[in-house]
Protein backbone atom coordinates (compact mmCIF):
# COMPACT_ATOMS: atom_id res chain seq x y z
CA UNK A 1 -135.58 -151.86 32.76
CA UNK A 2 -136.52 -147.94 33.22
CA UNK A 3 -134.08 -147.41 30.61
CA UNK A 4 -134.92 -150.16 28.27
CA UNK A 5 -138.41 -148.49 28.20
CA UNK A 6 -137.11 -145.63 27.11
CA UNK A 7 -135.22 -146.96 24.45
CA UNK A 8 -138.58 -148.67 23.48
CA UNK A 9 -140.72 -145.10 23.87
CA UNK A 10 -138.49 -143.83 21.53
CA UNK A 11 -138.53 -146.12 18.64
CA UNK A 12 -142.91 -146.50 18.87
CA UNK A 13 -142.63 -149.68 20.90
CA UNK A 14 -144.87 -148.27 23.02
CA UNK A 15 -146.19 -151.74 24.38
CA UNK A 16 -142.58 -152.92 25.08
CA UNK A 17 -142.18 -149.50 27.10
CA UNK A 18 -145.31 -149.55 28.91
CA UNK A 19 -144.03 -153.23 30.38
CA UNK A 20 -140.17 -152.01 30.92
CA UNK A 21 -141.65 -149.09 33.01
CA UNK A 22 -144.05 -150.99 34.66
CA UNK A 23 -141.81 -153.89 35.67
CA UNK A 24 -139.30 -151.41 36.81
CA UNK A 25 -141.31 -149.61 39.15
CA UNK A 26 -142.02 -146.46 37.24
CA UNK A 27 -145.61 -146.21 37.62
CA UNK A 28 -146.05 -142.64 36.28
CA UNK A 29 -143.81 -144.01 32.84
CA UNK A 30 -145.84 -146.96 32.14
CA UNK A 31 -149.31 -144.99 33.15
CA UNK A 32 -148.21 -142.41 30.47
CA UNK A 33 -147.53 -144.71 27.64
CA UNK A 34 -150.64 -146.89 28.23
CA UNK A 35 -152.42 -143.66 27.79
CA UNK A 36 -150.97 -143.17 24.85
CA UNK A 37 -152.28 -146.73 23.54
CA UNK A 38 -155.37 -146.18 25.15
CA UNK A 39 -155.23 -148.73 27.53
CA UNK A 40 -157.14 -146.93 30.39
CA UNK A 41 -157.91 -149.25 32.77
CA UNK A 42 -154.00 -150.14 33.24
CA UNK A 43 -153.31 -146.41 33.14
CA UNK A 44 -155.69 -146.22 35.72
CA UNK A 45 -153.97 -148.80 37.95
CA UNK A 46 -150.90 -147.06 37.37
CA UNK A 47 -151.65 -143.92 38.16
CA UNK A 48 -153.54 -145.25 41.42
CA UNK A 49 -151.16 -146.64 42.61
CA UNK A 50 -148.85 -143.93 42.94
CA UNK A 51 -151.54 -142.03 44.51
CA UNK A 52 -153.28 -140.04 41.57
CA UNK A 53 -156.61 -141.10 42.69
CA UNK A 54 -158.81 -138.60 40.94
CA UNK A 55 -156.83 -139.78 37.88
CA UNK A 56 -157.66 -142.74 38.32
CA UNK A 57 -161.67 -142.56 38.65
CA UNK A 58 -162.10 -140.65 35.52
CA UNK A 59 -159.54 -143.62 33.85
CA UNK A 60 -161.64 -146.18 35.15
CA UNK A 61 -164.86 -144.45 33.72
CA UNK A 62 -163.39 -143.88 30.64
CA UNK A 63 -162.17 -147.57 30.60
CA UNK A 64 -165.68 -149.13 31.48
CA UNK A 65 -164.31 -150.31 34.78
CA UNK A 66 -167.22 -148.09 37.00
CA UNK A 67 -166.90 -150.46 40.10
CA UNK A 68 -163.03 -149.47 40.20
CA UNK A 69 -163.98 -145.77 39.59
CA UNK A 70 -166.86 -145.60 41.95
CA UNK A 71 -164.03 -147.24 44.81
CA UNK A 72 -161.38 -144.34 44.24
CA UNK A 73 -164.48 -142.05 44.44
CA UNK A 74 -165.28 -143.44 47.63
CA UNK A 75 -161.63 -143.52 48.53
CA UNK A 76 -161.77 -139.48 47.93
CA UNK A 77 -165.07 -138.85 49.55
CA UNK A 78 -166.01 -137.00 46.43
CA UNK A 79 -169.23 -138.13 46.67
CA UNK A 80 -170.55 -134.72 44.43
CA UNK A 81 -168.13 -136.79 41.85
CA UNK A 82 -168.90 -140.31 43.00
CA UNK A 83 -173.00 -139.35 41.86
CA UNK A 84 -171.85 -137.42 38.78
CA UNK A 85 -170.43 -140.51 36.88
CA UNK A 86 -172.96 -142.45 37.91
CA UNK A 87 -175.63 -140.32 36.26
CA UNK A 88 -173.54 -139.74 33.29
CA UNK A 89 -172.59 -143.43 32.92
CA UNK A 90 -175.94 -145.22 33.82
CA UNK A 91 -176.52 -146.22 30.28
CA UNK A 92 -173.33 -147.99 30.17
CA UNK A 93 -174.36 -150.07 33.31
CA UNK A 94 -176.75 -153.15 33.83
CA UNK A 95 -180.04 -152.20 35.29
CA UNK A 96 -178.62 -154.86 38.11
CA UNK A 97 -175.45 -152.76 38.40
CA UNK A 98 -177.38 -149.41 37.97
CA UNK A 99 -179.52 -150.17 41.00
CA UNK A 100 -177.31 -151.96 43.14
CA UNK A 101 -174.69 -148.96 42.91
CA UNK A 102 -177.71 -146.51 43.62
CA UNK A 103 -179.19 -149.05 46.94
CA UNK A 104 -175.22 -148.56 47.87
CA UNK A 105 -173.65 -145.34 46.87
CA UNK A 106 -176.84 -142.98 47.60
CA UNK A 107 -177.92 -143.74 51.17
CA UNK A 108 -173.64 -142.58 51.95
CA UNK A 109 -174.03 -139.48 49.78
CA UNK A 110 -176.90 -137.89 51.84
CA UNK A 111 -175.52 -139.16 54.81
CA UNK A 112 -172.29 -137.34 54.39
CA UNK A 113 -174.08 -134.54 52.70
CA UNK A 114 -176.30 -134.54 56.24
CA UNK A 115 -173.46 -134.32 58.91
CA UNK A 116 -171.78 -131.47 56.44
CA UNK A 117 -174.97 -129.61 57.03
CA UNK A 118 -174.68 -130.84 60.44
CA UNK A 119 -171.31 -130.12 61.11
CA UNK A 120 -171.86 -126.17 59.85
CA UNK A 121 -175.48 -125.83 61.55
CA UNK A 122 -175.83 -128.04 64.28
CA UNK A 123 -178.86 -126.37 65.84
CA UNK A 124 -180.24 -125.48 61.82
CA UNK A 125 -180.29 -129.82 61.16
CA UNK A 126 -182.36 -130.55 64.11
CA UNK A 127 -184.77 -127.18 63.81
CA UNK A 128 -185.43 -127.47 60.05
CA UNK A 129 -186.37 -130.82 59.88
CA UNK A 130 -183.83 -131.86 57.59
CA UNK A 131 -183.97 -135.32 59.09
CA UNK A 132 -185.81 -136.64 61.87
CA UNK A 133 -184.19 -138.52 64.56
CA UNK A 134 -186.28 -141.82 62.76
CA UNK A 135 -184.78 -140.95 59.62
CA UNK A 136 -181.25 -140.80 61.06
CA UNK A 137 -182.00 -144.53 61.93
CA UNK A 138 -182.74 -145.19 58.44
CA UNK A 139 -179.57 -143.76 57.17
CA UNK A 140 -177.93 -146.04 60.35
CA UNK A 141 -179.33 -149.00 59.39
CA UNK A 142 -178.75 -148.19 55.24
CA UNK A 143 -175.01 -147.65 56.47
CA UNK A 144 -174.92 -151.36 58.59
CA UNK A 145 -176.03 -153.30 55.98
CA UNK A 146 -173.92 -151.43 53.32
CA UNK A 147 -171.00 -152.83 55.66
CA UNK A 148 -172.18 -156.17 55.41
């Protein structure tokens, strides 16, 4: 089949190539070529699936698929990049989605963006305030019902 899809790459079949590679197991092929058509979101999978995660997300954005990117962002813990497309795409998105990405994506961001703090200034997190111990439960509780 790998071969097949080169035979098709060759001769501007690109479709036909794009399926040989896929069905043969040559993620990386058939992510190229549906590139090359534009087909983003399957690029996407592609290139997820062998791995290319960051690749992915910005596929998925550019495909319109912002649940899938906002998971491989999440999957990364890139949360600087998780909040970036999210600003950046928000007029693509539902208010609905808009907000129910915010109530879920947000509360993790400063979370993880608190025990980073934490984790380099122990003492500095509790000493300047930068959350209370009620606030803490906040993010606790945020992070519970996130899970459920």
């Amino acid at each position: 089949m790998r071969q097949a899809g080169h035979l098709f790459n060759e001769i501007d079949m690109n479709r036909h190539a794009a399926q040989c590679f896929f069905s043969s197991g040559d993620q990386e092929g058939a992510a190229s070529v549906f590139f090359k058509l534009k087909k983003y979101g399957q690029a996407a999978e592609c290139f997820h699936a062998i791995g290319q995660v960051r690749k992915a997300a910005n596929l998925f954005a550019m495909a319109g698929l912002f649940a899938n990117a906002f998971e491989c962002y999440e999957q990364l813990q890139d949360w600087d990049g998780l909040l970036q497309c999210l600003h950046k795409h928000r007029d693509k998105l539902s208010q609905a989605d808009e907000k129910n990405f915010t109530d879920k994506y947000v509360p993790i961001a400063l979370n993880e963006l608190y025990q980073l703090y934490a984790n380099l200034n122990p003492e500095g997190a509790q000493t300047m305030g930068v959350v209370s111990d009620e606030n803490k439960g906040k993010v606790q509780q945020m992070r519970l019902r996130l899970k459920f």
